[in-house]
N, C-alpha and C. Protein backbone atom coordinates (compact mmCIF):
# COMPACT_ATOMS: atom_id res chain seq x y z
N UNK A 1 2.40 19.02 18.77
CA UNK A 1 0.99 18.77 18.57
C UNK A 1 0.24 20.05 18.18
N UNK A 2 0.70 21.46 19.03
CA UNK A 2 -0.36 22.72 18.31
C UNK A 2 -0.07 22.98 16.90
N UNK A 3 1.41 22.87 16.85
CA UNK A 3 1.17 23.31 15.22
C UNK A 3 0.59 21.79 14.03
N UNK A 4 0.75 20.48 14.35
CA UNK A 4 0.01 19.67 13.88
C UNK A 4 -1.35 20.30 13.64
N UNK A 5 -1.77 20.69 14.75
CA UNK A 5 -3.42 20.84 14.94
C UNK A 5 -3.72 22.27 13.87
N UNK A 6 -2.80 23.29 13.84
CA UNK A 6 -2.88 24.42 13.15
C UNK A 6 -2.70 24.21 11.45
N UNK A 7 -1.28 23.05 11.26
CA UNK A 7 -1.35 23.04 9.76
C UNK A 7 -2.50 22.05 9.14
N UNK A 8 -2.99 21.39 9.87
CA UNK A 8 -4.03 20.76 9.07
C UNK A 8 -5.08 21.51 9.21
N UNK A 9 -5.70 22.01 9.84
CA UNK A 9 -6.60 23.37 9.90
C UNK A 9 -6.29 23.94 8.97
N UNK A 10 -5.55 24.49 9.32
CA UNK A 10 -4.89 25.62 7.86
C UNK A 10 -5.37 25.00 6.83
N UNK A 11 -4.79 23.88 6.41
CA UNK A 11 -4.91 22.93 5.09
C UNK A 11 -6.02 22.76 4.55
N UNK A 12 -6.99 22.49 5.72
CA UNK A 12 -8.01 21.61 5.17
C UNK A 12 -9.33 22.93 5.68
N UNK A 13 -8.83 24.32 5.17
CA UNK A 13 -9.78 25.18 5.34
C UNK A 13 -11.11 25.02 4.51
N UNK A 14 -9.99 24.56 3.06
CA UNK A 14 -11.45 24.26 1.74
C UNK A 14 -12.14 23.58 1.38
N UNK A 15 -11.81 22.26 2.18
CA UNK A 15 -11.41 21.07 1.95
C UNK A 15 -13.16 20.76 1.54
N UNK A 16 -13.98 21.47 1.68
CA UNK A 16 -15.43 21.11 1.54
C UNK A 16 -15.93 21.56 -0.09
N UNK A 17 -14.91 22.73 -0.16
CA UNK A 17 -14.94 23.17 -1.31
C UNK A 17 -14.62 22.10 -2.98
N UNK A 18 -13.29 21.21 -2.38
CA UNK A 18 -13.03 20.64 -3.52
C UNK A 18 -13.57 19.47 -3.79
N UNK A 19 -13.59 18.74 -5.30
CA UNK A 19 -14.52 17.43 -5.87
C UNK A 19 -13.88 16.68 -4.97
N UNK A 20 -14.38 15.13 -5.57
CA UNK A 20 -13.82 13.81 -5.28
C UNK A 20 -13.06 13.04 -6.78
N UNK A 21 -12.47 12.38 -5.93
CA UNK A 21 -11.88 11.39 -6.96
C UNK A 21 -10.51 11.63 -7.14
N UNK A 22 -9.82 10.75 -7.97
CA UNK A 22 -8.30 10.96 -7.93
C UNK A 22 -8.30 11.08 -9.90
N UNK A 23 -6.78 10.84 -9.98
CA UNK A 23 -6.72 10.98 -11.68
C UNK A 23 -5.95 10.02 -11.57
N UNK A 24 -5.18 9.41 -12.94
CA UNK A 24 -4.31 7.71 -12.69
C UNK A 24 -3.03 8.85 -12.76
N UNK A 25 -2.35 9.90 -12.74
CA UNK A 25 -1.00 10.37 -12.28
C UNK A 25 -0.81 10.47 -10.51
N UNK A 26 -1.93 9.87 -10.17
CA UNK A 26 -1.69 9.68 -8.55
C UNK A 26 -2.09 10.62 -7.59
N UNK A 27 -2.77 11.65 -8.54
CA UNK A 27 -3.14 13.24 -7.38
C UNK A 27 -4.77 12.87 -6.89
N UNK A 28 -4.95 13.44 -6.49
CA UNK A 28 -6.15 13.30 -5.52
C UNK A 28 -6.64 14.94 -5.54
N UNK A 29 -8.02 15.08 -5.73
CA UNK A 29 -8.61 15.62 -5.76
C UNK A 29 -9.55 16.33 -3.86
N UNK A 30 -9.39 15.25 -3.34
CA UNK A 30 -10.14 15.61 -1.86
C UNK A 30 -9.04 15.10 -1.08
N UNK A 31 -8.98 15.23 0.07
CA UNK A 31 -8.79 14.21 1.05
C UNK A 31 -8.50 12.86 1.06
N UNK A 32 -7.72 12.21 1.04
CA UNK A 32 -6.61 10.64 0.38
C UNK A 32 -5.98 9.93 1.75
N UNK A 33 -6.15 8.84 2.07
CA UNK A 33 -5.77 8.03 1.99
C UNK A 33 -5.18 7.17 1.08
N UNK A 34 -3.96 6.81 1.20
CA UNK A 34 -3.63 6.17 -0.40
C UNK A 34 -2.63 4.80 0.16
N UNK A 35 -3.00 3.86 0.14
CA UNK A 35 -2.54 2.54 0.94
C UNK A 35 -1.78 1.97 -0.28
N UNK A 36 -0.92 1.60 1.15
CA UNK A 36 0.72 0.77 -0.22
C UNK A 36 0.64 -0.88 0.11
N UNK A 37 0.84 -1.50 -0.91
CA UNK A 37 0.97 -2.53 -0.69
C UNK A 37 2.02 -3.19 0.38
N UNK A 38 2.91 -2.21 0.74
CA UNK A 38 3.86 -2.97 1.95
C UNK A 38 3.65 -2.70 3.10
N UNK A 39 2.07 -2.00 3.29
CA UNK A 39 1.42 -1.31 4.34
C UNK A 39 1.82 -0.12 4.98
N UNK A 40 2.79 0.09 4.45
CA UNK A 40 2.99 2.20 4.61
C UNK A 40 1.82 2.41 3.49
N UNK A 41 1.26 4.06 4.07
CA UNK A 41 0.21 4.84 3.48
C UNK A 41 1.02 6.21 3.33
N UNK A 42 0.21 7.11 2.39
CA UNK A 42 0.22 8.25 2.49
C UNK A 42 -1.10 8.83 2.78
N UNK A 43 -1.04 10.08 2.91
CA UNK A 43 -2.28 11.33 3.69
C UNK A 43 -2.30 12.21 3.24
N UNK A 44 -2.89 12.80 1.87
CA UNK A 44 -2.48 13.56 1.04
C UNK A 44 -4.09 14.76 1.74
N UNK A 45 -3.87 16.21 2.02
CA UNK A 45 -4.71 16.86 2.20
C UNK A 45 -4.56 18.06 1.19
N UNK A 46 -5.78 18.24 0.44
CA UNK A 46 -6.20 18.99 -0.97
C UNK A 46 -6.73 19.88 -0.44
N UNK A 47 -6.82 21.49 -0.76
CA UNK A 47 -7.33 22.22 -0.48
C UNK A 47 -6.79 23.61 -0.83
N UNK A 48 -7.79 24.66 -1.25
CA UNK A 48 -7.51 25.84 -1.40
C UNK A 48 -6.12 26.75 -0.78
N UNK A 49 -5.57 26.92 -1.77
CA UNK A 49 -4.36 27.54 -1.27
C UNK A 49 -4.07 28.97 -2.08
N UNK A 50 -5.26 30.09 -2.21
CA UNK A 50 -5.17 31.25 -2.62
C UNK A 50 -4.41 32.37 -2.09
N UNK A 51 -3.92 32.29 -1.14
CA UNK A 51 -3.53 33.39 -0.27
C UNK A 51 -2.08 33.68 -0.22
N UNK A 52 -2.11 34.82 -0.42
CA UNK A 52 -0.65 34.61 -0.77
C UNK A 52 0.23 34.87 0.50
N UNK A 53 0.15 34.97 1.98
CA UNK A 53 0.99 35.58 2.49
C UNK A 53 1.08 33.99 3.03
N UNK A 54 0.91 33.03 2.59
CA UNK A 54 1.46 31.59 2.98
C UNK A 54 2.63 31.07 2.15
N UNK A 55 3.61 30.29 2.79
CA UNK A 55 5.05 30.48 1.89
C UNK A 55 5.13 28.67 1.99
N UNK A 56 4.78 28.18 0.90
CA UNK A 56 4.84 26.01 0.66
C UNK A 56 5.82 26.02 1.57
N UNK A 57 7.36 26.91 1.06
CA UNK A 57 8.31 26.03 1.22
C UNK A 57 8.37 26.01 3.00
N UNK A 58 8.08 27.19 3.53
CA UNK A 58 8.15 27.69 5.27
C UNK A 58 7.18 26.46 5.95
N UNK A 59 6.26 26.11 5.16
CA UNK A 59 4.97 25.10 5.78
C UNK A 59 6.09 23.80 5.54
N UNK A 60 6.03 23.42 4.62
CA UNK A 60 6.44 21.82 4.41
C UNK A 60 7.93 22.01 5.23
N UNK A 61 8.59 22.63 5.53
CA UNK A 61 9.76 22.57 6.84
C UNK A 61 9.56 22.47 7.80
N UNK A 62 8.12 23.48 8.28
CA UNK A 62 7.91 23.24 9.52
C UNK A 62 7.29 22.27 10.04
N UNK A 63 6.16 21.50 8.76
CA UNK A 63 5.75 20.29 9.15
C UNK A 63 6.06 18.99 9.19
N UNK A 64 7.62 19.16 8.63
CA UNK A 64 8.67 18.42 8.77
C UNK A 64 9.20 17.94 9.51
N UNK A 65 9.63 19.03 10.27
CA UNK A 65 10.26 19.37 11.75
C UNK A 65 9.32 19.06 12.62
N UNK A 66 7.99 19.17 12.13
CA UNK A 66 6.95 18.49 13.74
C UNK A 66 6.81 16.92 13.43
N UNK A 67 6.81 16.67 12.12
CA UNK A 67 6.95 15.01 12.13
C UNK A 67 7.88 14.79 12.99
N UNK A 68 9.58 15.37 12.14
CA UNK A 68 10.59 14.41 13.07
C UNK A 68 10.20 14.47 14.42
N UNK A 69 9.80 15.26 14.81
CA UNK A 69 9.59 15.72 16.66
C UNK A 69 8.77 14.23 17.22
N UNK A 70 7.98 14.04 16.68
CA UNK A 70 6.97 12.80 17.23
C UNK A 70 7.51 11.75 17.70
N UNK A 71 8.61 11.02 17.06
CA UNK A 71 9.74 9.94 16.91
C UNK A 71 8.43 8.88 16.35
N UNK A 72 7.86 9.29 15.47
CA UNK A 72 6.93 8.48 14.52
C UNK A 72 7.66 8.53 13.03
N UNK A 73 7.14 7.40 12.43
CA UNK A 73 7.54 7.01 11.14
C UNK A 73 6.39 7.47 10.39
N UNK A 74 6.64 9.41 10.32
CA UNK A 74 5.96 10.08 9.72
C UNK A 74 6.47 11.05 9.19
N UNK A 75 6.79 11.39 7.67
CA UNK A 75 7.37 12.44 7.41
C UNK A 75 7.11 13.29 5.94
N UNK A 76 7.28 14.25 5.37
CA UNK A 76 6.28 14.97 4.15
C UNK A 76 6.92 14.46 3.31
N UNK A 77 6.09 14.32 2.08
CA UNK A 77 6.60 13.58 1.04
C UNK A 77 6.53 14.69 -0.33
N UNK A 78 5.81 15.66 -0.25
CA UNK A 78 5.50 16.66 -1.04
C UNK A 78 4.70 18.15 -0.77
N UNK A 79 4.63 18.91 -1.05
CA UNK A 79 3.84 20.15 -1.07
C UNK A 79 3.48 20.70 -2.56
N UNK A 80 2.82 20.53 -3.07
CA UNK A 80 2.47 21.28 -4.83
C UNK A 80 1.13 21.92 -4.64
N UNK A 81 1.71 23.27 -5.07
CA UNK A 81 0.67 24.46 -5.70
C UNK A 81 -0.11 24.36 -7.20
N UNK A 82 -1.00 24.11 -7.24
CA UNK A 82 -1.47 24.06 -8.80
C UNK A 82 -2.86 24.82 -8.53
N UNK A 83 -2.82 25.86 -9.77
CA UNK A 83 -4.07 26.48 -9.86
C UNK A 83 -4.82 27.00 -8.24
N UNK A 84 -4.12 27.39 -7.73
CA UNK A 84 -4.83 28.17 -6.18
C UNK A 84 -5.20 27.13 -5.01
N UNK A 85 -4.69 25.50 -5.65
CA UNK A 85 -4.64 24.42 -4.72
C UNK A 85 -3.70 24.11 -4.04
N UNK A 86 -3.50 23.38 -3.31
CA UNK A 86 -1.95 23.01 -2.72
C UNK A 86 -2.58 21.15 -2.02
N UNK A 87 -1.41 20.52 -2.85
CA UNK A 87 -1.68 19.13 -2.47
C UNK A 87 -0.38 18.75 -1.52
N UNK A 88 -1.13 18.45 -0.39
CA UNK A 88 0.05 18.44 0.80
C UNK A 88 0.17 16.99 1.42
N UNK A 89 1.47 16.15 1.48
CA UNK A 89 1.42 14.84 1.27
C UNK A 89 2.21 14.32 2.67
N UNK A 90 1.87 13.59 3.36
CA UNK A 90 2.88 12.86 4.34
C UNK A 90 2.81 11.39 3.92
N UNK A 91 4.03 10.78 4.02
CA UNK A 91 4.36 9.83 4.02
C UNK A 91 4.34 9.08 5.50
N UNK A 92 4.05 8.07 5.44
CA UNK A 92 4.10 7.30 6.99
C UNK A 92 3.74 5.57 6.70
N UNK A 93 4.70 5.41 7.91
CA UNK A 93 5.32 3.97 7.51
C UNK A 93 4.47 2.94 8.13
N UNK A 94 3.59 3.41 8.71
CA UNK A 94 2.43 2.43 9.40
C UNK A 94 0.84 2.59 9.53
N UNK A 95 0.02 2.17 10.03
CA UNK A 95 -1.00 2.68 10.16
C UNK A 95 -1.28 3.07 11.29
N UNK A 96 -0.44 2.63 12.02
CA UNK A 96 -0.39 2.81 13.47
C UNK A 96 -0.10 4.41 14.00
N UNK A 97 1.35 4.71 12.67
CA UNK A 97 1.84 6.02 12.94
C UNK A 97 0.33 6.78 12.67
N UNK A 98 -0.21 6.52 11.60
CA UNK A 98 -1.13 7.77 10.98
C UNK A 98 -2.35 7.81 12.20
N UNK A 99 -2.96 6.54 12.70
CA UNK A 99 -3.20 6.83 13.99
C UNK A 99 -2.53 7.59 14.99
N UNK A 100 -1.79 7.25 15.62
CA UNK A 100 -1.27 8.51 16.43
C UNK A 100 -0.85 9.77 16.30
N UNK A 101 0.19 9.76 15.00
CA UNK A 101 0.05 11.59 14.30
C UNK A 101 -1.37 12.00 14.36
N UNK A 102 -2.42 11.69 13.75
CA UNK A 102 -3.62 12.22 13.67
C UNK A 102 -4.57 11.98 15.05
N UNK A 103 -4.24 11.56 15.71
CA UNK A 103 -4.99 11.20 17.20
C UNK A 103 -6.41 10.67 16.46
N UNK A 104 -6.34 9.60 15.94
CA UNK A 104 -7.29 9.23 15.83
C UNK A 104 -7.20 7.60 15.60
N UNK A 105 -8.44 6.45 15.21
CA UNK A 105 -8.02 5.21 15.41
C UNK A 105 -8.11 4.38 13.36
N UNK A 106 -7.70 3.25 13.26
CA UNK A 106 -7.60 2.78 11.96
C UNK A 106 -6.82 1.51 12.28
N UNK A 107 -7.32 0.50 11.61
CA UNK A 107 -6.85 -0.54 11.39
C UNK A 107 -6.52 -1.03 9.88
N UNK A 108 -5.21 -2.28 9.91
CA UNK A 108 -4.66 -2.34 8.56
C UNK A 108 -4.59 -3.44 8.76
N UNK A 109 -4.84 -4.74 8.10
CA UNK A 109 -4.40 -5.90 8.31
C UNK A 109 -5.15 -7.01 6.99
N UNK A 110 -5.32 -8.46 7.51
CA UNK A 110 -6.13 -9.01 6.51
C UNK A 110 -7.61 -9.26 7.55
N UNK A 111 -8.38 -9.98 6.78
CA UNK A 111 -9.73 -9.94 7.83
C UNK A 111 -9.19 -11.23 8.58
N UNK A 112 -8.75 -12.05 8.19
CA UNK A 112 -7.81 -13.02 9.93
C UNK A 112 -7.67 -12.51 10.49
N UNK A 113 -6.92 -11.47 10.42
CA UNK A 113 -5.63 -11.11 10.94
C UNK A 113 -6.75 -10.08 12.46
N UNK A 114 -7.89 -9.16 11.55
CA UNK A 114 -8.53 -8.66 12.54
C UNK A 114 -9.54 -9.15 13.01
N UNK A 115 -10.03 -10.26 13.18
CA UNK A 115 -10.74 -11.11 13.73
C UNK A 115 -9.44 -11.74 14.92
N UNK A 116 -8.62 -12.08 14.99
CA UNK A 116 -7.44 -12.60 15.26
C UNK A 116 -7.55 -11.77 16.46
N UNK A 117 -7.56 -10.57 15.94
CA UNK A 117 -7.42 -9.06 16.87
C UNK A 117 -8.42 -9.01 17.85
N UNK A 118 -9.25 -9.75 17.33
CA UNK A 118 -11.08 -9.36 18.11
C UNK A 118 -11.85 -8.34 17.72
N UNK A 119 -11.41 -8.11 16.31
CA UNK A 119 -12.43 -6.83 15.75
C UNK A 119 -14.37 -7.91 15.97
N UNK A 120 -14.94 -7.00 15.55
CA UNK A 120 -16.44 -7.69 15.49
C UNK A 120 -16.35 -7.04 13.89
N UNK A 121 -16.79 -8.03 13.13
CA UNK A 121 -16.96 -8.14 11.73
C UNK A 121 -18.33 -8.18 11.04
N UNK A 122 -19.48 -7.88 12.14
CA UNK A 122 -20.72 -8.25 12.14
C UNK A 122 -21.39 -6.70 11.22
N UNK A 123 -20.26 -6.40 10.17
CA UNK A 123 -21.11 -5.13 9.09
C UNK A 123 -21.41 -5.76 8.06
N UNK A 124 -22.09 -5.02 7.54
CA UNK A 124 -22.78 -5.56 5.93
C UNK A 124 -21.97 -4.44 5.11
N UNK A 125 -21.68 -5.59 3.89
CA UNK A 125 -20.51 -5.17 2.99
C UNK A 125 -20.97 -5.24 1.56
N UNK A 126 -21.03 -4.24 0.90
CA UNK A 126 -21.42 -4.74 -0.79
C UNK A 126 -20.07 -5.11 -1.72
N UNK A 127 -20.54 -6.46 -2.29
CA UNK A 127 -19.55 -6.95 -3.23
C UNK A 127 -19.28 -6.33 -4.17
N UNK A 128 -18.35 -6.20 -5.30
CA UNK A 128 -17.81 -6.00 -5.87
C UNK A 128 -17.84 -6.50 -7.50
N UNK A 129 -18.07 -7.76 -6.81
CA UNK A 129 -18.27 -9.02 -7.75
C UNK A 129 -19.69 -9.26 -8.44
N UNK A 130 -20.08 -9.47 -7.78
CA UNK A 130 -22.08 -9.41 -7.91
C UNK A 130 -22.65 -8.37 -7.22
N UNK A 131 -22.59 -7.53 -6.92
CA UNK A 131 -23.52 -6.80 -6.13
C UNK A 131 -24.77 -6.75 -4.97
N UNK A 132 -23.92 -7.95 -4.13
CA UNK A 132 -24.67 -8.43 -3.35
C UNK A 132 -24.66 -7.86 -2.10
N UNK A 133 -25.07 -8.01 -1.00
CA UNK A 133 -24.40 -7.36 0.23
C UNK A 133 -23.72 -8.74 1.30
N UNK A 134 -23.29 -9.06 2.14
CA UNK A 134 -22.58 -9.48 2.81
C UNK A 134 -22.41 -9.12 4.12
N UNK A 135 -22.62 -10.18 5.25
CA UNK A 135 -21.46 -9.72 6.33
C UNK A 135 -20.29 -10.12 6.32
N UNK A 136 -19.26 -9.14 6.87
CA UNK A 136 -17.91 -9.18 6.36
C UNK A 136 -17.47 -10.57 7.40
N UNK A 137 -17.75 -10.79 8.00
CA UNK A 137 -17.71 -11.83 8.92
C UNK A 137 -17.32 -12.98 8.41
N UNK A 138 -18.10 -12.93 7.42
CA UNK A 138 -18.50 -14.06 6.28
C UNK A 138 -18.16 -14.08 4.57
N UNK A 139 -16.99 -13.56 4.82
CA UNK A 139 -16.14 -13.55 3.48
C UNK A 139 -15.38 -14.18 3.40
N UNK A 140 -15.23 -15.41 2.67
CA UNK A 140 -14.27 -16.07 2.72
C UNK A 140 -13.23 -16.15 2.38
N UNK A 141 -12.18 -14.99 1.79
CA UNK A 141 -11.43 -14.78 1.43
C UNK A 141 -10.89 -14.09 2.32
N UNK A 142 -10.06 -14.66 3.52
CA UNK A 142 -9.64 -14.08 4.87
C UNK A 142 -8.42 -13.83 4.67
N UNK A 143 -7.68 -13.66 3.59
CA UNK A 143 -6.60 -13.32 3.62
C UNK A 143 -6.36 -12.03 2.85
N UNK A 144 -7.74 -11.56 2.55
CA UNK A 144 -7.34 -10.29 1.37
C UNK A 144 -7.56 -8.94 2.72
N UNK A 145 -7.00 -8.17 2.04
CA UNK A 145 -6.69 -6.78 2.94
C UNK A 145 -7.87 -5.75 3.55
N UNK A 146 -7.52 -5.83 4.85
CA UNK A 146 -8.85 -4.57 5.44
C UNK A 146 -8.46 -3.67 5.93
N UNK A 147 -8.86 -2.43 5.49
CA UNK A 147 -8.98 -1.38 5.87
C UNK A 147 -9.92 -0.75 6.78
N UNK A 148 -10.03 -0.28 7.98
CA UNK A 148 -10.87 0.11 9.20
C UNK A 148 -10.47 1.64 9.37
N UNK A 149 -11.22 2.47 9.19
CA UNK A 149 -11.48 3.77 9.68
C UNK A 149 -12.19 4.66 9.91
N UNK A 150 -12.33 5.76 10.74
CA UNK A 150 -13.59 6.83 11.44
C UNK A 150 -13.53 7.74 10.23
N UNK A 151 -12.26 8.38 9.70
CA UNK A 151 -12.60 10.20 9.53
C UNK A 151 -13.33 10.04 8.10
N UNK A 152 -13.93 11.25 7.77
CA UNK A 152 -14.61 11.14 6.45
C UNK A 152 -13.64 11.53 5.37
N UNK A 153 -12.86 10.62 5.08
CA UNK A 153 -11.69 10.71 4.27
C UNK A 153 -11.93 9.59 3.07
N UNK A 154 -11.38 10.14 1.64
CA UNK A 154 -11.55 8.95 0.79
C UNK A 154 -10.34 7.69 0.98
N UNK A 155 -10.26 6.79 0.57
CA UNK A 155 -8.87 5.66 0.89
C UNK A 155 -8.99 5.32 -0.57
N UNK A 156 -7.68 5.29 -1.33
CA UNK A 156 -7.36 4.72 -2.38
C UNK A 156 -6.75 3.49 -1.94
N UNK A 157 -6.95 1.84 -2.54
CA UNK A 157 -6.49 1.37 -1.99
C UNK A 157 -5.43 0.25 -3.27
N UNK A 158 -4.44 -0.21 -2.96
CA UNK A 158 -3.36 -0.47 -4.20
C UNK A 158 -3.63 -2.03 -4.84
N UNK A 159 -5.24 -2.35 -4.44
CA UNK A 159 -5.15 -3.95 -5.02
C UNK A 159 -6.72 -3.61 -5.41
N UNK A 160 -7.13 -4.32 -6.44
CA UNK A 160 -9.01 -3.85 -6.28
C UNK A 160 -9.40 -4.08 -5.17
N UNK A 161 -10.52 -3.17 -4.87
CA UNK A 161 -11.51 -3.42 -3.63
C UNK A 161 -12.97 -4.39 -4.24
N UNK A 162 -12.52 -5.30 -3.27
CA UNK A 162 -13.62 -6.29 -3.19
C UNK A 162 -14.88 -6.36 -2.88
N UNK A 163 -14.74 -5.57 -1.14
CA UNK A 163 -16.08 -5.20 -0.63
C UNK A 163 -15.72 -3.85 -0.24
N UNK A 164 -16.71 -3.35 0.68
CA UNK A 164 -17.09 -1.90 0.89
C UNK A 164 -18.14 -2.04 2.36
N UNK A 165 -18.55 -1.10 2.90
CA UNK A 165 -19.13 -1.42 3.62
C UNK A 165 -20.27 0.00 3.63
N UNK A 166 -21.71 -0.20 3.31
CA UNK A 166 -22.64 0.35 2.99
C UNK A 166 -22.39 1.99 3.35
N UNK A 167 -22.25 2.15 4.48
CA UNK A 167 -21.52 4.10 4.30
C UNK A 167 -20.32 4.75 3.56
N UNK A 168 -20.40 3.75 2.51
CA UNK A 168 -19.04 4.26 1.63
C UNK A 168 -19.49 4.16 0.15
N UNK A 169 -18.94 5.01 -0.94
CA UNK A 169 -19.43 4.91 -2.11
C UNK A 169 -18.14 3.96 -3.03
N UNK A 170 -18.20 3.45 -3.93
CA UNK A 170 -16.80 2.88 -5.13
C UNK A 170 -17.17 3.94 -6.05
N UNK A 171 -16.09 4.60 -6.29
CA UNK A 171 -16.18 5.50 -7.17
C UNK A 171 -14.77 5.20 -8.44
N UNK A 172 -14.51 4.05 -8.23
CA UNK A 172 -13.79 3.53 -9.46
C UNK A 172 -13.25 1.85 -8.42
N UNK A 173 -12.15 1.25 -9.42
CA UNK A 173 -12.02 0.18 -8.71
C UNK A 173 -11.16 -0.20 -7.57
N UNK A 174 -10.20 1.51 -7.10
CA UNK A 174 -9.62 1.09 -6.05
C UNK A 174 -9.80 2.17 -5.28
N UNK A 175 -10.59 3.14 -5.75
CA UNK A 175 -11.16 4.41 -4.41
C UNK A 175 -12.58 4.50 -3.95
N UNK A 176 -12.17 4.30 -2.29
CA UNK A 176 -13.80 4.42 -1.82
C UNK A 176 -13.78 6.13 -1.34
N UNK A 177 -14.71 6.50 -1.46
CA UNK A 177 -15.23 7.37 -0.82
C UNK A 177 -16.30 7.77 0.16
N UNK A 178 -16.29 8.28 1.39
CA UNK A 178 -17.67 8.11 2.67
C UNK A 178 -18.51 9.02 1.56
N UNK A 179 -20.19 8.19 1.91
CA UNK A 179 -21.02 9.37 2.05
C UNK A 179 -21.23 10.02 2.65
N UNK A 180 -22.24 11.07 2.06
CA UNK A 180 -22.42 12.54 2.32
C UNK A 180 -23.02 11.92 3.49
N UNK A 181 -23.02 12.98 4.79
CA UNK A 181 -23.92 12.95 6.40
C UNK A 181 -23.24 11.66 6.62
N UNK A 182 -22.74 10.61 6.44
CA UNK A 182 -22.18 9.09 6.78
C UNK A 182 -21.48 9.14 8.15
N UNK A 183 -21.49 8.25 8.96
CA UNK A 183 -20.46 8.07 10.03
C UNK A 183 -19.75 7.01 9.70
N UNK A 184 -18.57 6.98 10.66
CA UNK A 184 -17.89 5.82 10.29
C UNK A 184 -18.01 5.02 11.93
N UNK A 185 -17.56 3.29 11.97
CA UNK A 185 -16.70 3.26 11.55
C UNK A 185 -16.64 2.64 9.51
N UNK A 186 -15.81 2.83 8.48
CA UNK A 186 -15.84 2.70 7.15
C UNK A 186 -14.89 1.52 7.40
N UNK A 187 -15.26 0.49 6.34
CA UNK A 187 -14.49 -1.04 6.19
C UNK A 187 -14.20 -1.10 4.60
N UNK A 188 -12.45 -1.35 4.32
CA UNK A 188 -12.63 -1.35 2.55
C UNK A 188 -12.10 -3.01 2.33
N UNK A 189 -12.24 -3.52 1.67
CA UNK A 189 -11.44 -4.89 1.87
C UNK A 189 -10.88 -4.98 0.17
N UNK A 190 -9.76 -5.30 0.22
CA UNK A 190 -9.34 -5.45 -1.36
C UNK A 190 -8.00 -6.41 -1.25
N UNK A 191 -7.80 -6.74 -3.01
CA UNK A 191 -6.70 -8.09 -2.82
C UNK A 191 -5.63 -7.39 -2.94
């Protein structure tokens, strides 16, 4: 857990520094969430990597070695240096894992499925479709996919996003991004 707590620190020293948005070769520009359709995600953290007495290959081993340690279905999928950046990637097979690696909370499911759960669904959601707002409560399409989370992280998500939920921006058709000062909790729903 300390060095968890140290390499993402480390990582995400700049992290205020860099844009938003992703490119269609799959990189990410900020902070990523990037949701798979078989419900494994990745956690891609972007950020300034000028310094030279930091060594990719010494980091992505050691944060390797603290995945396997967890006995979570969490493990690095990449490390790339470009231009004084470094895009640093874990792979993880649940949402559950990325909750607990990250000590923090997130839900993955369909909106049944978290109603089912006993989520309260009582947010207002802007469509997609018309530009209307919505409570998510009241979408009738209970089988398309929701996304539930706190950190101020963007989520790419792998089907269009349908709705959104008013502290979040669409900044194309499958990445939300939180606003600026925003709390969460953030709701993405897509097919």
């Amino acid at each position: 857990m300390k060095f968890r707590t140290t390499l993402v620190v480390t990582l995400m020293v700049g992290l205020f520094l860099t844009g938003c948005g992703s490119s269609s070769s799959g990189t990410f520009s900020q902070d990523t969430i990037a949701l798979k359709k078989n419900r494994s995600l990745t956690y891609t953290i972007v950020t300034d990597f000028a310094e030279s007495y930091y060594d990719v290959e010494e980091l992505t081993e050691m944060a390797d070695e603290e995945a396997g340690e967890t006995g979570l279905g969490v493990r690095v999928q990449s490390a790339e240096v470009t231009d004084g950046m470094i895009q640093f990637t874990y792979e993880m097979d649940s949402d559950s894992d990325y909750a607990s690696f990250m000590n923090t909370s997130c839900y993955l499911g369909t909106i049944s499925s978290a109603m089912s759960d006993s989520y309260r669904l009582k947010v207002t959601v802007n469509s997609t479709k018309d530009d209307t707002q919505v409570t998510l409560a009241d979408v009738s399409h209970t089988d398309y996919s929701l996304f539930i989370w706190n950190e101020i992280i963007a989520v790419s998500c792998p089907g269009k996003v349908m709705y959104y939920s008013t502290n979040l921006e669409l900044t194309d058709d499958y990445l939300v991004v939180p606003q600026s000062d925003s709390a969460g909790p953030y709701y993405v729903v897509y097919k």
